[in-house]
C-alpha atoms as a PDB file:
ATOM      1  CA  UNK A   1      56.593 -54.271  24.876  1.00  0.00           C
ATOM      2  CA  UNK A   2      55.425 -54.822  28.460  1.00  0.00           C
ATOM      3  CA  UNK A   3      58.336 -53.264  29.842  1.00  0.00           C
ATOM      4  CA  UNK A   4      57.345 -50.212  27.600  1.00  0.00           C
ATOM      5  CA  UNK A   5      53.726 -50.428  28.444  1.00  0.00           C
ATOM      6  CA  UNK A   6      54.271 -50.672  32.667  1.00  0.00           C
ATOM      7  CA  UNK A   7      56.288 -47.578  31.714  1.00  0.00           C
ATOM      8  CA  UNK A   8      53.864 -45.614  29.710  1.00  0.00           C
ATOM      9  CA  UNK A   9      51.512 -46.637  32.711  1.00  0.00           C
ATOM     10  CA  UNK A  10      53.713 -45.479  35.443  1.00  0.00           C
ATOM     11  CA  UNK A  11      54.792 -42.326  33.979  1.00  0.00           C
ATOM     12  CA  UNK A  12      50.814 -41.353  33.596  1.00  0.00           C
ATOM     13  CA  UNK A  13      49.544 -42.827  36.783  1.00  0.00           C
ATOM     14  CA  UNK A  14      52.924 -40.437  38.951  1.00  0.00           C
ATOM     15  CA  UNK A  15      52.192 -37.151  37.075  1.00  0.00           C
ATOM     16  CA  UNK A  16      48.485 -36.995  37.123  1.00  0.00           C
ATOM     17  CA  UNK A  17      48.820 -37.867  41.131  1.00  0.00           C
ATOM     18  CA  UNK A  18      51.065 -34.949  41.587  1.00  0.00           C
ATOM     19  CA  UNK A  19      49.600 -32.434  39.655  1.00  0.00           C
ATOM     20  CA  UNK A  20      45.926 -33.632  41.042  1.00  0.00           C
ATOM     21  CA  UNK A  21      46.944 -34.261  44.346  1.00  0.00           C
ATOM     22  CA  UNK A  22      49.258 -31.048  45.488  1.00  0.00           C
ATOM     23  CA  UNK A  23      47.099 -28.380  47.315  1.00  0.00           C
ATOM     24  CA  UNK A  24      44.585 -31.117  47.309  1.00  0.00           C
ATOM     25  CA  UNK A  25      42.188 -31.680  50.069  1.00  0.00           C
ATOM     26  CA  UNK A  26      43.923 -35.182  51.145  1.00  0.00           C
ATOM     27  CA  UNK A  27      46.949 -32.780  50.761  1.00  0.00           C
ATOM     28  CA  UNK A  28      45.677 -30.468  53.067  1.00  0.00           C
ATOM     29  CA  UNK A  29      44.795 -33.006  55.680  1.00  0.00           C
ATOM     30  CA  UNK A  30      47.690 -34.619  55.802  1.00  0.00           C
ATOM     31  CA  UNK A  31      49.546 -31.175  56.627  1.00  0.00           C
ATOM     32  CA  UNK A  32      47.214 -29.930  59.057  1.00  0.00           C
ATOM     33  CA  UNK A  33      46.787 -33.135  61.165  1.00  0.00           C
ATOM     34  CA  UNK A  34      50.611 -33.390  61.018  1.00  0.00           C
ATOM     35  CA  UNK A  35      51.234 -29.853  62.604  1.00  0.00           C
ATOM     36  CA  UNK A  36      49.625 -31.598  66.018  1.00  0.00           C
ATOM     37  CA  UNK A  37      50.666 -35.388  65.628  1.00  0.00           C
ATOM     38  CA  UNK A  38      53.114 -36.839  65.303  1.00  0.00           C
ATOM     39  CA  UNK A  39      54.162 -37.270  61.489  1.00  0.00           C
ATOM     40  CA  UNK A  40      55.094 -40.836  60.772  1.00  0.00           C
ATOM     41  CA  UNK A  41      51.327 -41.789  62.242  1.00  0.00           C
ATOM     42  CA  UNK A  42      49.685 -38.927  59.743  1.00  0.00           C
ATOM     43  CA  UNK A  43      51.667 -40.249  56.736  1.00  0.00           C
ATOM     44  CA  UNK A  44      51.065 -43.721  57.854  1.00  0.00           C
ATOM     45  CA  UNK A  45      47.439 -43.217  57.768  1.00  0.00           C
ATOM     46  CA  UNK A  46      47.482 -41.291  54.905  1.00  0.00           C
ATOM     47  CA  UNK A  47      49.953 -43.402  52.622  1.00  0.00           C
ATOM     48  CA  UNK A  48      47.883 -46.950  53.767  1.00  0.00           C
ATOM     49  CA  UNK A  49      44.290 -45.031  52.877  1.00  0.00           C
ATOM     50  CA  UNK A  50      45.889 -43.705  49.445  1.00  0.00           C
ATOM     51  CA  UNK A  51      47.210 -46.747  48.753  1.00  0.00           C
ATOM     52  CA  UNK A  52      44.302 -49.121  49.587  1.00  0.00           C
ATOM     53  CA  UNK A  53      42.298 -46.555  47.220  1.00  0.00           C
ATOM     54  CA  UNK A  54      45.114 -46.865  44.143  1.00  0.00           C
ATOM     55  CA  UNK A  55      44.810 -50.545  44.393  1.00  0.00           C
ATOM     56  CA  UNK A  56      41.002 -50.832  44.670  1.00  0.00           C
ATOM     57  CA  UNK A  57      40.743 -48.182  41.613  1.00  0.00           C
ATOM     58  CA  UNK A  58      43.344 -50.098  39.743  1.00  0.00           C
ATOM     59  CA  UNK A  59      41.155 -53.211  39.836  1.00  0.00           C
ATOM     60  CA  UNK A  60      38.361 -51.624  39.024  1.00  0.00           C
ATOM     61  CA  UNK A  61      39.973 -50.147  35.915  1.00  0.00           C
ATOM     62  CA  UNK A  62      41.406 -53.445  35.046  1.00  0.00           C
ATOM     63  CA  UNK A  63      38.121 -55.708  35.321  1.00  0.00           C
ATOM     64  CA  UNK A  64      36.665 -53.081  33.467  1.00  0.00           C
ATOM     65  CA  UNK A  65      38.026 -54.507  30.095  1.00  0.00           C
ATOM     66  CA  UNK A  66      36.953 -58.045  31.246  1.00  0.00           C
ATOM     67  CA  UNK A  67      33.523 -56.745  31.051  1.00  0.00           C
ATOM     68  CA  UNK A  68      33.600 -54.212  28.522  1.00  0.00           C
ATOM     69  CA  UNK A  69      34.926 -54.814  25.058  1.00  0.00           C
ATOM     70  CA  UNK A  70      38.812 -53.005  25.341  1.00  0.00           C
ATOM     71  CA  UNK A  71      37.689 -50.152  22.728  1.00  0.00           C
ATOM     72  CA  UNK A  72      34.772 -48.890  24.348  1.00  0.00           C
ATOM     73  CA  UNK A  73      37.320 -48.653  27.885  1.00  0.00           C
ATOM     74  CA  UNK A  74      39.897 -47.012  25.547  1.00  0.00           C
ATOM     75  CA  UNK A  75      37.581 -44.105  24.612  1.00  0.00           C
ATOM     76  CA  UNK A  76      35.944 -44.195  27.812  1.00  0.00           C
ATOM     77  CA  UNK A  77      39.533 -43.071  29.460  1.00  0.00           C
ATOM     78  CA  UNK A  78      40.335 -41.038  27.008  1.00  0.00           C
ATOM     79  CA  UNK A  79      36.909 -39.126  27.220  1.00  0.00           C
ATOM     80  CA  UNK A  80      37.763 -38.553  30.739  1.00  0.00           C
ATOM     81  CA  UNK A  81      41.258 -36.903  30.380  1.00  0.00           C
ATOM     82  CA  UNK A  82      39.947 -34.587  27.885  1.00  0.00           C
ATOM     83  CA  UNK A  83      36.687 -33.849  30.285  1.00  0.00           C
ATOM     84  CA  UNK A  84      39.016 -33.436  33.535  1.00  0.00           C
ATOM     85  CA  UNK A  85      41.446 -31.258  31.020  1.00  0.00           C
ATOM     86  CA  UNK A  86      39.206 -28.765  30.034  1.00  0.00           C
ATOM     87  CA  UNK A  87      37.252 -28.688  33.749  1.00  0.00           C
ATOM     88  CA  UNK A  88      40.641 -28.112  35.290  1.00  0.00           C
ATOM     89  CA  UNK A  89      41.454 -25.097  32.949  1.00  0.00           C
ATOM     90  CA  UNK A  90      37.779 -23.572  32.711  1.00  0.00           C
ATOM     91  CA  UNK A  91      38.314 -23.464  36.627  1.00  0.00           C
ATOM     92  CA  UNK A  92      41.592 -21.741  36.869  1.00  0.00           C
ATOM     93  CA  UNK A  93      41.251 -19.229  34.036  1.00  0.00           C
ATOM     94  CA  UNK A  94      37.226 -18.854  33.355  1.00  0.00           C
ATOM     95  CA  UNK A  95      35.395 -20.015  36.645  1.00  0.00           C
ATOM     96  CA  UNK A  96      34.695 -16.449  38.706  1.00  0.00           C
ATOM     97  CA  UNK A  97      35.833 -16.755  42.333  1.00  0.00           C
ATOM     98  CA  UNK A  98      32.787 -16.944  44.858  1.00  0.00           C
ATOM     99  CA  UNK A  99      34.104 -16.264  47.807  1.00  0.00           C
ATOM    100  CA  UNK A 100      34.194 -19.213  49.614  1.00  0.00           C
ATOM    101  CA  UNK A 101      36.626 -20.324  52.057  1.00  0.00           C
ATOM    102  CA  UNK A 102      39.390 -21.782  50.788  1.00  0.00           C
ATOM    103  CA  UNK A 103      40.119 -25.706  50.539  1.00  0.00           C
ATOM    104  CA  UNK A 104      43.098 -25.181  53.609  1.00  0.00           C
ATOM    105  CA  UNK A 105      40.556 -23.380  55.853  1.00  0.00           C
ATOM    106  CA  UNK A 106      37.866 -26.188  55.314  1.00  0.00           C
ATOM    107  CA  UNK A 107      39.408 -28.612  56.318  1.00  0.00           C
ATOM    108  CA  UNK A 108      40.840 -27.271  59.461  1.00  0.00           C
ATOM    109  CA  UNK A 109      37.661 -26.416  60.375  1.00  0.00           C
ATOM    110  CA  UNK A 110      36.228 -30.066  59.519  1.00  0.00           C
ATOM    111  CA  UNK A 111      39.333 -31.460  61.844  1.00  0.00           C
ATOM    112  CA  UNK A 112      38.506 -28.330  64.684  1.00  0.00           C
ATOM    113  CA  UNK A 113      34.975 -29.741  64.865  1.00  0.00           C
ATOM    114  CA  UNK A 114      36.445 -33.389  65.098  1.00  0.00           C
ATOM    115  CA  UNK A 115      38.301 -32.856  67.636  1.00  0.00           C
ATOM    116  CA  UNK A 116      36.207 -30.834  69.589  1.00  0.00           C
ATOM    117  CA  UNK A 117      33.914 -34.409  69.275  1.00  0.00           C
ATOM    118  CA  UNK A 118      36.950 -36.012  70.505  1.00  0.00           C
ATOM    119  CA  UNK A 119      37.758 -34.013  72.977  1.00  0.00           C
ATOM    120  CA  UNK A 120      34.312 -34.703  75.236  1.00  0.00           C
ATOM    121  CA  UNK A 121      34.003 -38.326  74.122  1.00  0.00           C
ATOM    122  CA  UNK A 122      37.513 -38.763  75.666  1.00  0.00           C
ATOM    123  CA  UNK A 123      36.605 -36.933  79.041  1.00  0.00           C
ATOM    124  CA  UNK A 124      33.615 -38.965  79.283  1.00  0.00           C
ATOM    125  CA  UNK A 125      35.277 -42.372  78.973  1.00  0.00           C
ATOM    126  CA  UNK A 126      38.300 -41.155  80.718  1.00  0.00           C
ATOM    127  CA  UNK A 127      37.099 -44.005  84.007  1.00  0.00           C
ATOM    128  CA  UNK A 128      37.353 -46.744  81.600  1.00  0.00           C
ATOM    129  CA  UNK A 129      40.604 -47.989  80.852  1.00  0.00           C
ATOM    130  CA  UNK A 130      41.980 -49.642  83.442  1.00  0.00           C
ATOM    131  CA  UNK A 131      41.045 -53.356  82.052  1.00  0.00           C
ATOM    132  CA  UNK A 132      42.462 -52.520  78.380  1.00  0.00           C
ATOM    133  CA  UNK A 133      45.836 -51.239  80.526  1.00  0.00           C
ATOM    134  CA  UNK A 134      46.049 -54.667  82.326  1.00  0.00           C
ATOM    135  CA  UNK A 135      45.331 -56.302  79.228  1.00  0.00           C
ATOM    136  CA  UNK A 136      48.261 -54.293  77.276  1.00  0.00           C
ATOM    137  CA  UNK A 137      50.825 -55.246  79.531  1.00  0.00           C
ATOM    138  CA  UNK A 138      50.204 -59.043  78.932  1.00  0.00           C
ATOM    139  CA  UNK A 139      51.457 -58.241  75.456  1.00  0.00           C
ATOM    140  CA  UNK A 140      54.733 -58.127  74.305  1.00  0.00           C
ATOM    141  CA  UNK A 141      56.318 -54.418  73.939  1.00  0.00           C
ATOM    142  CA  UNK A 142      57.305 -55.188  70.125  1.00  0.00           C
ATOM    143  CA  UNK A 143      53.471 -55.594  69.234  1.00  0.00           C
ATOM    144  CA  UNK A 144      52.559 -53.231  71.483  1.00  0.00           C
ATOM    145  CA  UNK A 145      54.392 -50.907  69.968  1.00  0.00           C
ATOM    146  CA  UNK A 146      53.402 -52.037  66.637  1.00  0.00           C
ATOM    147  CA  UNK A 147      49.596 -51.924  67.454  1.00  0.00           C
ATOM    148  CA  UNK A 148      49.991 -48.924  69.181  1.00  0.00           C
ATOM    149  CA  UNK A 149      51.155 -47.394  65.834  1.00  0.00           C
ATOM    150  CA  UNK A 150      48.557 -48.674  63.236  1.00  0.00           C
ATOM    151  CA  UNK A 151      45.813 -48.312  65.142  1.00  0.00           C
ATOM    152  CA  UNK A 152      46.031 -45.217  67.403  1.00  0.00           C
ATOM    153  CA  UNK A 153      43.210 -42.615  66.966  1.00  0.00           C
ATOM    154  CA  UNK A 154      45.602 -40.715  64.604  1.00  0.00           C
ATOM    155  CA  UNK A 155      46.103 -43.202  62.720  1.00  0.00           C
ATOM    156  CA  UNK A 156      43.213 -44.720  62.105  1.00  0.00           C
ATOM    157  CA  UNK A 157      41.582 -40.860  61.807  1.00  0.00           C
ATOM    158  CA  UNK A 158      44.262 -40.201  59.124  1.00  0.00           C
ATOM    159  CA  UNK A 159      43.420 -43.107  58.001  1.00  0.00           C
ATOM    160  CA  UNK A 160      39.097 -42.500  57.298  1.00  0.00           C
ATOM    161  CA  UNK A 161      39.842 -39.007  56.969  1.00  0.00           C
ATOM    162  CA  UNK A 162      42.280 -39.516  53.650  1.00  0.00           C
ATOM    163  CA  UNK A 163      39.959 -42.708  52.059  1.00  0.00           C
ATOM    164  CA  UNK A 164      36.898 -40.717  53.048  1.00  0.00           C
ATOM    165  CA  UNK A 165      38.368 -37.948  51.108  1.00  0.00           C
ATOM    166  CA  UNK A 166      39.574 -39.789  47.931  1.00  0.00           C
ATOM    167  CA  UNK A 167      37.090 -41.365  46.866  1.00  0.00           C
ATOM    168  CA  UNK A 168      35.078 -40.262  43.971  1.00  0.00           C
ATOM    169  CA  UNK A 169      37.863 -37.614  43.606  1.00  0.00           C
ATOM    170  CA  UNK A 170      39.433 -36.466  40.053  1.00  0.00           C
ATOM    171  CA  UNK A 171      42.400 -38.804  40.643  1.00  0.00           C
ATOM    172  CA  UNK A 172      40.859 -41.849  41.822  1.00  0.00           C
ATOM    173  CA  UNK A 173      38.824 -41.690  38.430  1.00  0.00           C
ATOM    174  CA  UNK A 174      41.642 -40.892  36.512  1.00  0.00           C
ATOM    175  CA  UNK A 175      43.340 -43.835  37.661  1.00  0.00           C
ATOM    176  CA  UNK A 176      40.539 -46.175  36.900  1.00  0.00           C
ATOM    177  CA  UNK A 177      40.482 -45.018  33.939  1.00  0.00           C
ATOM    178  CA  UNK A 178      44.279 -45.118  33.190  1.00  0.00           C
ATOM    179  CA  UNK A 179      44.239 -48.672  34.451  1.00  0.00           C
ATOM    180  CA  UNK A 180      41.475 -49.859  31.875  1.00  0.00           C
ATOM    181  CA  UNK A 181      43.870 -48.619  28.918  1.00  0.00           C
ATOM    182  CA  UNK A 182      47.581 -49.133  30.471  1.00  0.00           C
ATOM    183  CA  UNK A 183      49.770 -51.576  32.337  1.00  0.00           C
ATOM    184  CA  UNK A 184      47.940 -52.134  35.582  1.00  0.00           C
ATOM    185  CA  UNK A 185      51.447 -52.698  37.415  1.00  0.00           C
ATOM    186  CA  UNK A 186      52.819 -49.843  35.996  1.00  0.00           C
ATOM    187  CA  UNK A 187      49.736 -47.274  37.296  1.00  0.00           C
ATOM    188  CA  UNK A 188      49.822 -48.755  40.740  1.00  0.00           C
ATOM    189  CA  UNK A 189      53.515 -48.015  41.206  1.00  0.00           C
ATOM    190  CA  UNK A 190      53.689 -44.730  39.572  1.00  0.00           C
ATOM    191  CA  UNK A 191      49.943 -43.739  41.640  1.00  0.00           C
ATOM    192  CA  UNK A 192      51.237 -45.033  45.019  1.00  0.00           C
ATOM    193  CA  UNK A 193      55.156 -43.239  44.610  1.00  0.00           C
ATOM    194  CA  UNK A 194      52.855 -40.084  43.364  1.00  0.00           C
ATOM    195  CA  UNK A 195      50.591 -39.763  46.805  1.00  0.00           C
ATOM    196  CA  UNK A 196      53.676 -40.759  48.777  1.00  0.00           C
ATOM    197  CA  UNK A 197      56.062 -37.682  47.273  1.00  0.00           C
ATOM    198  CA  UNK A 198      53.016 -35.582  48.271  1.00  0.00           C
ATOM    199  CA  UNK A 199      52.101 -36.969  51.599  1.00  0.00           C
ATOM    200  CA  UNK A 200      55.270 -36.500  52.154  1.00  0.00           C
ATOM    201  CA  UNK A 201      56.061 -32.963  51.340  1.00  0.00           C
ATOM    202  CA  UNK A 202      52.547 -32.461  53.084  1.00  0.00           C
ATOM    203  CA  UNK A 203      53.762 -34.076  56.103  1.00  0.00           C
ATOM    204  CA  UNK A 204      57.365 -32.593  56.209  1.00  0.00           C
ATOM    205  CA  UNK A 205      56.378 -28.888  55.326  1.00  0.00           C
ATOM    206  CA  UNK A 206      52.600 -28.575  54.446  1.00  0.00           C
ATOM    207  CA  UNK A 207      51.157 -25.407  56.001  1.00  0.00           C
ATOM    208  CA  UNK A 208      54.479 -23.809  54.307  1.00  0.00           C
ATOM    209  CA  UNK A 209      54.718 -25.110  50.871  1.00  0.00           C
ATOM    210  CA  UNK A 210      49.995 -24.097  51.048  1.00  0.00           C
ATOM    211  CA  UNK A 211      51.373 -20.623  51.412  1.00  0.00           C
ATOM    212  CA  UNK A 212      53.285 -20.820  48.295  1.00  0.00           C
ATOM    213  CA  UNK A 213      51.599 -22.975  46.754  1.00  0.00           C
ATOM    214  CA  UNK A 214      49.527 -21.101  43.555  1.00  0.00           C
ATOM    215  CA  UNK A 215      46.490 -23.278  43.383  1.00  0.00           C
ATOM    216  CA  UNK A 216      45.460 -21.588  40.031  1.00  0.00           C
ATOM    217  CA  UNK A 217      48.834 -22.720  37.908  1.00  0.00           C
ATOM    218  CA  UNK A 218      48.660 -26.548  40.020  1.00  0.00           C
ATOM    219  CA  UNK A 219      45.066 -26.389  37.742  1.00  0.00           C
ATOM    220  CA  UNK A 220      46.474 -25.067  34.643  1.00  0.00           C
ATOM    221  CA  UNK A 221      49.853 -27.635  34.499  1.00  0.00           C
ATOM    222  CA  UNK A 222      46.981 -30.797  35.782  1.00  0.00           C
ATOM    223  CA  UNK A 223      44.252 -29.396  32.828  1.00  0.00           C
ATOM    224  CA  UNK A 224      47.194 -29.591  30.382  1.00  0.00           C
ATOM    225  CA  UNK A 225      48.899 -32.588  31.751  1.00  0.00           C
ATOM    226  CA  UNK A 226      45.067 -34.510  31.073  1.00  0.00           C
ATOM    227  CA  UNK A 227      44.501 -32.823  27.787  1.00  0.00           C
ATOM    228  CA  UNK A 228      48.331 -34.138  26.599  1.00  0.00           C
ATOM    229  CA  UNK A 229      47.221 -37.652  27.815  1.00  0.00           C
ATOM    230  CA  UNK A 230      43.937 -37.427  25.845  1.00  0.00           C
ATOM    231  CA  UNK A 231      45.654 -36.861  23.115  1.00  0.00           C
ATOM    232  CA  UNK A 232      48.311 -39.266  23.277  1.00  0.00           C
ATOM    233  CA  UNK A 233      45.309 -42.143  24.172  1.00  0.00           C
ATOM    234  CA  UNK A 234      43.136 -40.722  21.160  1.00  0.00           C
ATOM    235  CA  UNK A 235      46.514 -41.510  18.828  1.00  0.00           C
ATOM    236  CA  UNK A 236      47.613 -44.423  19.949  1.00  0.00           C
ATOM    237  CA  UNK A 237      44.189 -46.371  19.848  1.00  0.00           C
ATOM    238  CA  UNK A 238      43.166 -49.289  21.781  1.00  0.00           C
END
Protein backbone atom coordinates (compact mmCIF):
# COMPACT_ATOMS: atom_id res chain seq x y z
CA UNK A 1 0.00 0.00 0.00
CA UNK A 2 2.91 2.42 0.42
CA UNK A 3 4.35 1.53 -2.73
CA UNK A 4 0.84 2.47 -4.20
CA UNK A 5 0.52 5.56 -2.14
CA UNK A 6 4.38 7.11 -3.05
CA UNK A 7 2.90 6.41 -6.50
CA UNK A 8 -0.39 8.10 -6.32
CA UNK A 9 1.85 10.94 -4.74
CA UNK A 10 4.38 11.08 -7.43
CA UNK A 11 2.14 10.87 -10.29
CA UNK A 12 0.16 14.13 -8.75
CA UNK A 13 3.09 16.04 -7.46
CA UNK A 14 4.99 15.53 -11.70
CA UNK A 15 1.78 16.56 -13.57
CA UNK A 16 0.59 19.47 -11.60
CA UNK A 17 4.48 20.81 -11.85
CA UNK A 18 4.34 20.56 -15.55
CA UNK A 19 1.17 21.79 -16.37
CA UNK A 20 1.71 24.76 -13.60
CA UNK A 21 5.10 25.34 -14.29
CA UNK A 22 5.45 25.49 -18.40
CA UNK A 23 5.20 29.16 -19.67
CA UNK A 24 5.56 29.92 -16.05
CA UNK A 25 7.39 32.86 -14.76
CA UNK A 26 10.33 30.59 -13.13
CA UNK A 27 9.94 29.11 -16.70
CA UNK A 28 10.53 32.18 -18.27
CA UNK A 29 13.54 33.07 -16.23
CA UNK A 30 15.23 30.24 -16.60
CA UNK A 31 15.07 30.68 -20.57
CA UNK A 32 15.88 34.17 -20.71
CA UNK A 33 18.89 34.18 -18.29
CA UNK A 34 20.07 31.08 -20.22
CA UNK A 35 20.13 32.88 -23.71
CA UNK A 36 23.26 35.04 -22.05
CA UNK A 37 24.85 32.46 -19.52
CA UNK A 38 25.96 29.82 -19.68
CA UNK A 39 23.22 26.97 -19.20
CA UNK A 40 24.41 24.40 -16.73
CA UNK A 41 24.88 27.60 -14.12
CA UNK A 42 21.03 28.83 -15.01
CA UNK A 43 19.65 25.29 -14.50
CA UNK A 44 21.88 24.83 -11.59
CA UNK A 45 20.45 27.77 -9.92
CA UNK A 46 17.22 27.14 -10.95
CA UNK A 47 16.94 23.25 -10.22
CA UNK A 48 18.76 23.89 -6.42
CA UNK A 49 16.07 27.01 -5.76
CA UNK A 50 13.09 24.66 -7.08
CA UNK A 51 14.20 22.03 -5.26
CA UNK A 52 15.00 23.66 -1.86
CA UNK A 53 11.27 25.11 -2.34
CA UNK A 54 9.67 21.32 -3.10
CA UNK A 55 11.34 20.13 -0.02
CA UNK A 56 10.50 23.05 2.31
CA UNK A 57 6.70 22.86 0.90
CA UNK A 58 6.73 19.15 1.33
CA UNK A 59 7.44 19.56 5.05
CA UNK A 60 5.20 21.96 5.50
CA UNK A 61 2.44 19.83 4.00
CA UNK A 62 3.54 16.92 6.00
CA UNK A 63 3.70 18.61 9.62
CA UNK A 64 0.55 19.91 8.69
CA UNK A 65 -1.29 16.62 9.70
CA UNK A 66 0.85 16.51 12.93
CA UNK A 67 -0.94 19.58 13.86
CA UNK A 68 -4.14 19.35 12.26
CA UNK A 69 -6.41 16.39 12.65
CA UNK A 70 -5.72 14.33 8.95
CA UNK A 71 -9.50 15.10 7.79
CA UNK A 72 -9.56 18.66 8.12
CA UNK A 73 -5.86 18.55 5.82
CA UNK A 74 -7.73 16.13 3.48
CA UNK A 75 -10.48 18.66 2.64
CA UNK A 76 -8.23 21.44 3.03
CA UNK A 77 -6.17 19.98 -0.21
CA UNK A 78 -8.86 19.03 -1.84
CA UNK A 79 -10.57 22.55 -1.47
CA UNK A 80 -7.54 23.87 -3.08
CA UNK A 81 -7.45 21.72 -6.32
CA UNK A 82 -10.96 22.47 -6.96
CA UNK A 83 -10.25 26.45 -6.17
CA UNK A 84 -6.93 26.44 -8.43
CA UNK A 85 -9.23 24.27 -11.08
CA UNK A 86 -11.82 26.55 -11.62
CA UNK A 87 -9.30 29.89 -11.28
CA UNK A 88 -7.17 28.30 -13.95
CA UNK A 89 -10.18 27.81 -16.39
CA UNK A 90 -12.18 31.14 -15.49
CA UNK A 91 -8.72 32.69 -16.62
CA UNK A 92 -8.21 31.04 -19.91
CA UNK A 93 -11.79 30.97 -21.19
CA UNK A 94 -13.79 33.86 -19.09
CA UNK A 95 -11.08 36.38 -17.75
CA UNK A 96 -11.05 39.43 -20.60
CA UNK A 97 -7.47 40.21 -21.69
CA UNK A 98 -6.20 43.69 -20.29
CA UNK A 99 -3.57 44.42 -22.14
CA UNK A 100 -0.76 44.00 -20.16
CA UNK A 101 2.55 42.87 -21.11
CA UNK A 102 2.95 39.52 -21.26
CA UNK A 103 4.62 37.19 -18.48
CA UNK A 104 7.95 36.64 -21.16
CA UNK A 105 8.30 40.44 -21.60
CA UNK A 106 8.18 41.05 -17.72
CA UNK A 107 10.54 39.34 -16.83
CA UNK A 108 13.10 40.35 -19.32
CA UNK A 109 12.52 43.59 -18.38
CA UNK A 110 12.88 42.72 -14.48
CA UNK A 111 16.42 40.91 -15.55
CA UNK A 112 17.26 44.25 -18.14
CA UNK A 113 16.90 46.44 -15.04
CA UNK A 114 19.10 43.89 -12.99
CA UNK A 115 21.61 43.94 -14.94
CA UNK A 116 21.77 47.35 -15.75
CA UNK A 117 22.29 47.44 -11.53
CA UNK A 118 24.96 45.05 -12.19
CA UNK A 119 26.48 46.49 -14.72
CA UNK A 120 27.61 49.93 -12.64
CA UNK A 121 28.09 48.10 -9.35
CA UNK A 122 30.69 45.99 -11.28
CA UNK A 123 32.50 49.11 -12.87
CA UNK A 124 32.63 50.65 -9.60
CA UNK A 125 34.32 47.80 -7.74
CA UNK A 126 36.24 46.86 -10.76
CA UNK A 127 39.87 48.19 -8.41
CA UNK A 128 39.05 45.66 -5.90
CA UNK A 129 39.96 42.29 -6.60
CA UNK A 130 43.29 41.81 -6.54
CA UNK A 131 43.38 40.27 -2.77
CA UNK A 132 40.35 37.75 -3.54
CA UNK A 133 42.69 36.76 -6.88
CA UNK A 134 45.74 36.04 -4.59
CA UNK A 135 43.57 34.38 -2.29
CA UNK A 136 41.98 32.03 -5.19
CA UNK A 137 45.10 30.78 -6.30
CA UNK A 138 46.00 29.36 -2.79
CA UNK A 139 43.10 27.04 -3.48
CA UNK A 140 43.10 24.02 -5.21
CA UNK A 141 41.72 24.20 -9.01
CA UNK A 142 39.11 21.25 -8.23
CA UNK A 143 37.32 23.57 -5.57
CA UNK A 144 37.95 26.36 -7.38
CA UNK A 145 36.26 25.20 -9.99
CA UNK A 146 33.59 23.85 -7.89
CA UNK A 147 33.04 27.20 -5.99
CA UNK A 148 33.37 29.01 -8.95
CA UNK A 149 30.24 27.13 -10.20
CA UNK A 150 27.76 27.29 -7.21
CA UNK A 151 28.36 30.47 -6.31
CA UNK A 152 29.05 32.72 -9.35
CA UNK A 153 26.70 35.76 -9.76
CA UNK A 154 24.64 33.57 -12.19
CA UNK A 155 24.24 31.22 -10.12
CA UNK A 156 23.45 32.48 -7.15
CA UNK A 157 21.06 35.21 -9.27
CA UNK A 158 19.34 32.13 -10.81
CA UNK A 159 19.34 30.99 -7.78
CA UNK A 160 17.13 34.20 -5.69
CA UNK A 161 15.61 34.95 -8.86
CA UNK A 162 13.77 31.24 -9.20
CA UNK A 163 13.03 30.89 -5.02
CA UNK A 164 12.08 34.55 -5.08
CA UNK A 165 9.72 33.64 -7.77
CA UNK A 166 8.17 30.39 -6.37
CA UNK A 167 7.15 31.10 -3.50
CA UNK A 168 3.59 31.68 -2.70
CA UNK A 169 3.04 30.49 -6.33
CA UNK A 170 0.02 28.04 -7.46
CA UNK A 171 2.44 25.08 -7.38
CA UNK A 172 4.24 25.55 -4.28
CA UNK A 173 0.65 25.50 -2.62
CA UNK A 174 -0.43 22.75 -4.49
CA UNK A 175 2.32 20.78 -3.31
CA UNK A 176 1.78 21.55 0.30
CA UNK A 177 -1.24 20.63 -0.04
CA UNK A 178 -0.65 17.33 -1.96
CA UNK A 179 1.91 16.48 0.68
CA UNK A 180 -0.65 16.82 3.68
CA UNK A 181 -2.94 14.07 1.89
CA UNK A 182 -0.23 11.78 -0.09
CA UNK A 183 3.07 10.00 0.28
CA UNK A 184 5.49 12.75 1.15
CA UNK A 185 8.39 10.74 -0.73
CA UNK A 186 6.41 10.20 -3.53
CA UNK A 187 5.47 14.27 -4.09
CA UNK A 188 9.05 15.27 -3.60
CA UNK A 189 10.29 12.99 -6.37
CA UNK A 190 7.57 13.44 -8.80
CA UNK A 191 7.74 17.73 -7.87
CA UNK A 192 11.56 17.86 -8.20
CA UNK A 193 11.69 15.42 -11.78
CA UNK A 194 8.58 17.90 -12.78
CA UNK A 195 10.66 21.45 -12.40
CA UNK A 196 13.72 19.64 -13.72
CA UNK A 197 11.90 18.38 -17.26
CA UNK A 198 10.90 22.08 -17.41
CA UNK A 199 14.03 23.82 -16.41
CA UNK A 200 15.30 21.87 -18.68
CA UNK A 201 13.37 22.36 -21.81
CA UNK A 202 13.54 26.11 -20.56
CA UNK A 203 17.17 25.98 -20.52
CA UNK A 204 17.76 23.91 -23.77
CA UNK A 205 15.14 25.79 -26.02
CA UNK A 206 13.07 28.38 -23.97
CA UNK A 207 12.61 31.57 -25.99
CA UNK A 208 11.54 28.88 -28.83
CA UNK A 209 9.24 26.47 -27.27
CA UNK A 210 7.48 30.59 -25.45
CA UNK A 211 6.76 31.18 -29.09
CA UNK A 212 4.79 28.11 -29.42
CA UNK A 213 3.85 27.73 -26.44
CA UNK A 214 -0.31 28.53 -26.17
CA UNK A 215 -0.49 29.85 -22.67
CA UNK A 216 -4.38 29.70 -22.81
CA UNK A 217 -4.65 25.61 -23.41
CA UNK A 218 -1.29 25.16 -20.64
CA UNK A 219 -4.42 26.86 -18.30
CA UNK A 220 -7.18 24.82 -19.57
CA UNK A 221 -5.16 21.09 -19.40
CA UNK A 222 -3.63 22.58 -15.48
CA UNK A 223 -7.59 23.80 -14.50
CA UNK A 224 -8.67 20.27 -15.54
CA UNK A 225 -5.71 18.38 -14.36
CA UNK A 226 -6.67 20.16 -10.52
CA UNK A 227 -10.36 19.69 -10.93
CA UNK A 228 -9.61 15.64 -11.82
CA UNK A 229 -7.45 15.60 -8.60
CA UNK A 230 -10.25 17.23 -6.55
CA UNK A 231 -12.27 14.82 -7.46
CA UNK A 232 -10.28 11.86 -7.06
CA UNK A 233 -9.25 13.38 -3.22
CA UNK A 234 -13.10 14.16 -2.57
CA UNK A 235 -13.69 10.10 -3.40
CA UNK A 236 -11.16 8.59 -1.90
CA UNK A 237 -11.50 10.33 1.62
CA UNK A 238 -8.95 10.83 4.18
Amino acid sequence: MAVVGGAAGFIKSFFVILTSEIGDKTFFIAAVMAMKSPRLTVFLGAIGALAAMTILSVALGWAAPNLIPKVYTHYAATALFFFFGFKSLYDALLKKDEGGVSELDEVEQELAADMGRGGRGAKENGGSGGHDGSKARRASRRVETLLSMVLSPIFIKSFTLTFLAEWGDRSQIATIGLAASEDPLGVTVGGILGHAICTGAAVLGGRHLAAHINEKTVAICGGILFLVFGAHSLYVGP
